[in-house]
N, C-alpha and C. Protein backbone atom coordinates (compact mmCIF):
# COMPACT_ATOMS: atom_id res chain seq x y z
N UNK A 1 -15.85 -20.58 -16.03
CA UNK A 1 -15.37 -20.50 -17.40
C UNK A 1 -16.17 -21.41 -18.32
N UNK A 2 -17.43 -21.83 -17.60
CA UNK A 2 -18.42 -22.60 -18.77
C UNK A 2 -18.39 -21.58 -20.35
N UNK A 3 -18.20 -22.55 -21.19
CA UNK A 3 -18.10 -21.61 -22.13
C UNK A 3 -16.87 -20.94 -22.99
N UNK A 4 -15.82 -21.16 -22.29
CA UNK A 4 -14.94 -20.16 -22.89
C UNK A 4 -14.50 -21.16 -24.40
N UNK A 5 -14.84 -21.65 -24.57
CA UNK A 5 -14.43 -22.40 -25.71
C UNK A 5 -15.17 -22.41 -26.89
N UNK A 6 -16.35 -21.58 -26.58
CA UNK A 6 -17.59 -21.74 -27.73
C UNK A 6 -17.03 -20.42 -28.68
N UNK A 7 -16.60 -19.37 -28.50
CA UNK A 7 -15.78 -18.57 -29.15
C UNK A 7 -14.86 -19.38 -30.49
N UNK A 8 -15.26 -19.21 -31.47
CA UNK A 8 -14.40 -19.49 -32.88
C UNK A 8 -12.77 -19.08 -32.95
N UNK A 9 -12.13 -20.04 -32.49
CA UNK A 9 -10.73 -19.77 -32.68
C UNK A 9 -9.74 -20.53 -33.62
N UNK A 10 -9.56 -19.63 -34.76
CA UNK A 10 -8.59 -19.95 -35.98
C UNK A 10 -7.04 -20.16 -35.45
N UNK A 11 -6.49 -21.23 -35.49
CA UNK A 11 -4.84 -21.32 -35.44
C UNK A 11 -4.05 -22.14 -36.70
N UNK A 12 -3.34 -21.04 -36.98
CA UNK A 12 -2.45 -21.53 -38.05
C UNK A 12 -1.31 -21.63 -37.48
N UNK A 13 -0.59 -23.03 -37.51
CA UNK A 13 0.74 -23.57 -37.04
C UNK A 13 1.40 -23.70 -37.77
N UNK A 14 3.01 -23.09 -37.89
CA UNK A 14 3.80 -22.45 -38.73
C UNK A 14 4.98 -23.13 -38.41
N UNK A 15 5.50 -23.84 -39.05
CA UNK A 15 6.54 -24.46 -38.69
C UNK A 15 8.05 -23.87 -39.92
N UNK A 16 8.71 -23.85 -39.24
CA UNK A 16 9.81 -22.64 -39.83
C UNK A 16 10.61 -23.52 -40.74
N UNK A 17 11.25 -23.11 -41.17
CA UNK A 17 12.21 -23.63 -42.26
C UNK A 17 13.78 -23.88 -41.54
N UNK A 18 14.24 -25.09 -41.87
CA UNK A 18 15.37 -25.21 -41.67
C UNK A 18 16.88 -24.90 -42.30
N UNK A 19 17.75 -24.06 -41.90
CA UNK A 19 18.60 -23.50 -43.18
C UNK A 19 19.49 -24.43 -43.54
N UNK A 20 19.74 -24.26 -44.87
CA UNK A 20 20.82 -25.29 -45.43
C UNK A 20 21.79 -25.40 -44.86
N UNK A 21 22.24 -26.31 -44.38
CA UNK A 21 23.94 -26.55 -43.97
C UNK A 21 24.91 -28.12 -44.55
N UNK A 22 25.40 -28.10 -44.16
CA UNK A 22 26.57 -29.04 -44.54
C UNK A 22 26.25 -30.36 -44.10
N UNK A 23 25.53 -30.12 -42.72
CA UNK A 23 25.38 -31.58 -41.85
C UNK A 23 23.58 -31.37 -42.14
N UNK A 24 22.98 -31.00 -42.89
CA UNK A 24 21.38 -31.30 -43.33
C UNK A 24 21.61 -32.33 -44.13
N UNK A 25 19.88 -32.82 -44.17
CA UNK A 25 20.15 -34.13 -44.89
C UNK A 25 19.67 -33.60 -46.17
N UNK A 26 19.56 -32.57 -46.66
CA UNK A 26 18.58 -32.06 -47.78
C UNK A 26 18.86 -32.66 -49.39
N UNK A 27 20.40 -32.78 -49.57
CA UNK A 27 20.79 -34.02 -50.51
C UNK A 27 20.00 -35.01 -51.00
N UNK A 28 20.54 -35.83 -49.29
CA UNK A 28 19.38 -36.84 -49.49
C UNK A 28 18.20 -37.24 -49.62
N UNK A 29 17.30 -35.86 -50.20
CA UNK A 29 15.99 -36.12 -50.21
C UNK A 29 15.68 -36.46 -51.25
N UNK A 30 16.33 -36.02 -52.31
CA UNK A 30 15.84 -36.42 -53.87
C UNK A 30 16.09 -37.56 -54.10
N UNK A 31 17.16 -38.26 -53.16
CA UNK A 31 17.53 -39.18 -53.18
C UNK A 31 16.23 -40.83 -53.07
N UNK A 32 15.72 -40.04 -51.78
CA UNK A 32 14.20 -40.85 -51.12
C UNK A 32 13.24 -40.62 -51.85
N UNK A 33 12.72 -39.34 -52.56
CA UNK A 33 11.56 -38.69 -53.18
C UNK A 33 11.20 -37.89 -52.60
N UNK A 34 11.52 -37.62 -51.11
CA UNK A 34 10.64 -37.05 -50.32
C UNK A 34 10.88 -35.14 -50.28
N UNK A 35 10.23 -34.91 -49.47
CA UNK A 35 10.07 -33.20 -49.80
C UNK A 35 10.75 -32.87 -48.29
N UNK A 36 10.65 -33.59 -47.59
CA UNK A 36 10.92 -33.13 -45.86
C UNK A 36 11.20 -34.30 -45.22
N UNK A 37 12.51 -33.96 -44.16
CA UNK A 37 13.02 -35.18 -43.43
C UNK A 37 12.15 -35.82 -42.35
N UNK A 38 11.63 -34.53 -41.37
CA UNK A 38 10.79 -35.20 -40.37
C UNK A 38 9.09 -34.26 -40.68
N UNK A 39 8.26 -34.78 -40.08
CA UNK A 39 6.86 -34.40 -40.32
C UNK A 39 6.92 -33.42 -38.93
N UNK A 40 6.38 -32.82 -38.74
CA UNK A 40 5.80 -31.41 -37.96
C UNK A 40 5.36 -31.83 -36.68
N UNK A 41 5.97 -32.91 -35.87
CA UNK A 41 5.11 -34.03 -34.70
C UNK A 41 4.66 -32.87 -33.48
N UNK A 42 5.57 -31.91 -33.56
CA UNK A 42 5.45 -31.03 -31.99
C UNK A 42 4.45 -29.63 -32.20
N UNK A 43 3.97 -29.66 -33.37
CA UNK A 43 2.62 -28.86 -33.80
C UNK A 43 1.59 -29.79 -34.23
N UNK A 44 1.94 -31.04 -35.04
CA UNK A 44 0.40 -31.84 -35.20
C UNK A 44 -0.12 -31.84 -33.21
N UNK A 45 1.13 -32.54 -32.46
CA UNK A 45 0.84 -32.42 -31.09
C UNK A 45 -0.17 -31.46 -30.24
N UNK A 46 0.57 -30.05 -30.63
CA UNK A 46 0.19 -29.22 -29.90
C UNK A 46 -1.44 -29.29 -30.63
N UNK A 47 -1.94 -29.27 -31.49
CA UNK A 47 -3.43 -29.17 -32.06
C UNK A 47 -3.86 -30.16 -31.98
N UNK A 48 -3.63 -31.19 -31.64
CA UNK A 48 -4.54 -32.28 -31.08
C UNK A 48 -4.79 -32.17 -29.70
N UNK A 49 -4.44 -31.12 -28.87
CA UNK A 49 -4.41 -31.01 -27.54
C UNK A 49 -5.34 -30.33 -27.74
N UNK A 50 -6.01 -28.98 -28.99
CA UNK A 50 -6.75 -27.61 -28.71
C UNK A 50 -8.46 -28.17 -28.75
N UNK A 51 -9.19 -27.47 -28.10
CA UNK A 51 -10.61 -27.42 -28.54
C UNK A 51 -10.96 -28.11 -29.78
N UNK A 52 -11.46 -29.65 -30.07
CA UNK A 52 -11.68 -30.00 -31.31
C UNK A 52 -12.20 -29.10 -32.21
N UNK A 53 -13.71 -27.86 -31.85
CA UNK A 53 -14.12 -26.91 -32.64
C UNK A 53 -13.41 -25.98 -32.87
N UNK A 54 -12.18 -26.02 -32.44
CA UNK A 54 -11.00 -24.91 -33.32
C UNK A 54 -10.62 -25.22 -34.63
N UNK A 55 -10.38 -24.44 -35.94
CA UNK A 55 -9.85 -25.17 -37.10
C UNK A 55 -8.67 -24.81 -36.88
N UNK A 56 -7.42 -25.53 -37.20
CA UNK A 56 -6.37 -25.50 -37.25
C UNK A 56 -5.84 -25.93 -38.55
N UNK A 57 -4.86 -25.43 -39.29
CA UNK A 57 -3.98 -25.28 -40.48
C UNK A 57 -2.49 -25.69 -39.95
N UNK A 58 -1.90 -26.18 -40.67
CA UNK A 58 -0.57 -26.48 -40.03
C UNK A 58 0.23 -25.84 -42.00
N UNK A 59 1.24 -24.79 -41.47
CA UNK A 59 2.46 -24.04 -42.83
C UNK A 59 3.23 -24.67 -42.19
N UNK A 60 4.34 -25.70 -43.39
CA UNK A 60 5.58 -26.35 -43.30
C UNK A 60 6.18 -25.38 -43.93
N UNK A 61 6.89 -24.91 -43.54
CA UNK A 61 8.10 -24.06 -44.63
C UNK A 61 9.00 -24.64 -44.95
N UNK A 62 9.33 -25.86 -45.00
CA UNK A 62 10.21 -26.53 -45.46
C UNK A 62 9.65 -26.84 -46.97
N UNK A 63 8.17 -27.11 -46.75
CA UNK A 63 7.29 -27.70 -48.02
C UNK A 63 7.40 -26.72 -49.16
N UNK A 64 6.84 -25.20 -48.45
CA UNK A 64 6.98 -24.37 -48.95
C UNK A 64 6.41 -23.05 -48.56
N UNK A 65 6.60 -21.60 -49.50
CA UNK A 65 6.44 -20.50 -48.42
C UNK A 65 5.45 -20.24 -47.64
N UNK A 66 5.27 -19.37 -47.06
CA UNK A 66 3.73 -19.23 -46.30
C UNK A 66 2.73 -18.39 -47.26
N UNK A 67 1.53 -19.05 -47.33
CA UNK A 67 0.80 -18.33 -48.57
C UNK A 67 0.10 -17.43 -47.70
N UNK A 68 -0.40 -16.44 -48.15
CA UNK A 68 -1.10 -15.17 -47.71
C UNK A 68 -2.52 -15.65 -47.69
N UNK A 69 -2.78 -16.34 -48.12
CA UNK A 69 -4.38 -16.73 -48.06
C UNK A 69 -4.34 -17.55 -46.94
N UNK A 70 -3.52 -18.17 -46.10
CA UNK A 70 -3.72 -19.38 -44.50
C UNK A 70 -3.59 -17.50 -43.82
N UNK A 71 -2.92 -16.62 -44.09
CA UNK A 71 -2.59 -15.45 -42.90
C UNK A 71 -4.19 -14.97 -42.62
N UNK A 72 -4.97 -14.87 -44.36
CA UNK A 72 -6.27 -14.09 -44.05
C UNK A 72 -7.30 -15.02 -43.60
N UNK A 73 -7.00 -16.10 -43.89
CA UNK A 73 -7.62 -17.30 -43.12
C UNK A 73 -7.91 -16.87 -41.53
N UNK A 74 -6.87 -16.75 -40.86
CA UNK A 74 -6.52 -16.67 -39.79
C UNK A 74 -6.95 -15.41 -39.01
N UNK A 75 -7.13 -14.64 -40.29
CA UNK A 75 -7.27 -13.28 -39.49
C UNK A 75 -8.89 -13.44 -39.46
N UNK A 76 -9.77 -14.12 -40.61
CA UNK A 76 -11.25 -13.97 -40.61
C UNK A 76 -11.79 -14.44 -39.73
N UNK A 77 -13.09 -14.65 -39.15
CA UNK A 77 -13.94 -15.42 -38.48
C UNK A 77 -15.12 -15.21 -38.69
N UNK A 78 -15.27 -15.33 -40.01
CA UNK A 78 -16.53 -15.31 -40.07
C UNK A 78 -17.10 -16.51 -41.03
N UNK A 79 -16.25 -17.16 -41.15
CA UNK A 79 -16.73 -18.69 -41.66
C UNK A 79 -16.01 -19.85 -40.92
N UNK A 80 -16.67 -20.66 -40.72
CA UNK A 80 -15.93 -21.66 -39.75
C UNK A 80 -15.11 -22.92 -40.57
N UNK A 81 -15.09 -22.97 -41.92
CA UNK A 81 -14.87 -23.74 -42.93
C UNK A 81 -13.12 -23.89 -42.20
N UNK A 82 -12.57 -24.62 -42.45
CA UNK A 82 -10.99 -25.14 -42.43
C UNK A 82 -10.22 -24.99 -43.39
């Protein structure tokens, strides 16, 4: 398998949205300033594990929606740009 890694592989990590409920802390965010309670640790994770020459994108949907330009990102390969 010398090699199998030289192949250009785009991953966009998508981290889902959490729905409003009663026991969220989402209140309290305006409260802090902040936009999101915890940061994305179990996808920054997983892409620090991949092929450094992979580009990887990380979508919070908490932050906000998924833009269509990270999807065609993802789908291209023909520029290696991030």
């Amino acid at each position: 398998m010398i090699g199998a890694y030289d192949r250009l592989m785009r991953v966009l990590c998508v981290y889902p949205s959490f729905p409003k409920t009663y026991w969220g802390a989402e209140l309290s965010l305006a409260l802090t300033g902040k936009q999101s309670m915890l940061p994305p640790l179990g996808l920054l994770t997983v892409a620090a594990l991949l092929p450094p020459s992979w580009p990887v994108r990380l979508a919070d949907l908490n932050l906000r929606p998924l833009d269509p330009a990270d999807l065609e990102w993802r789908r291209s390969s023909s520029s290696r740009e991030c």
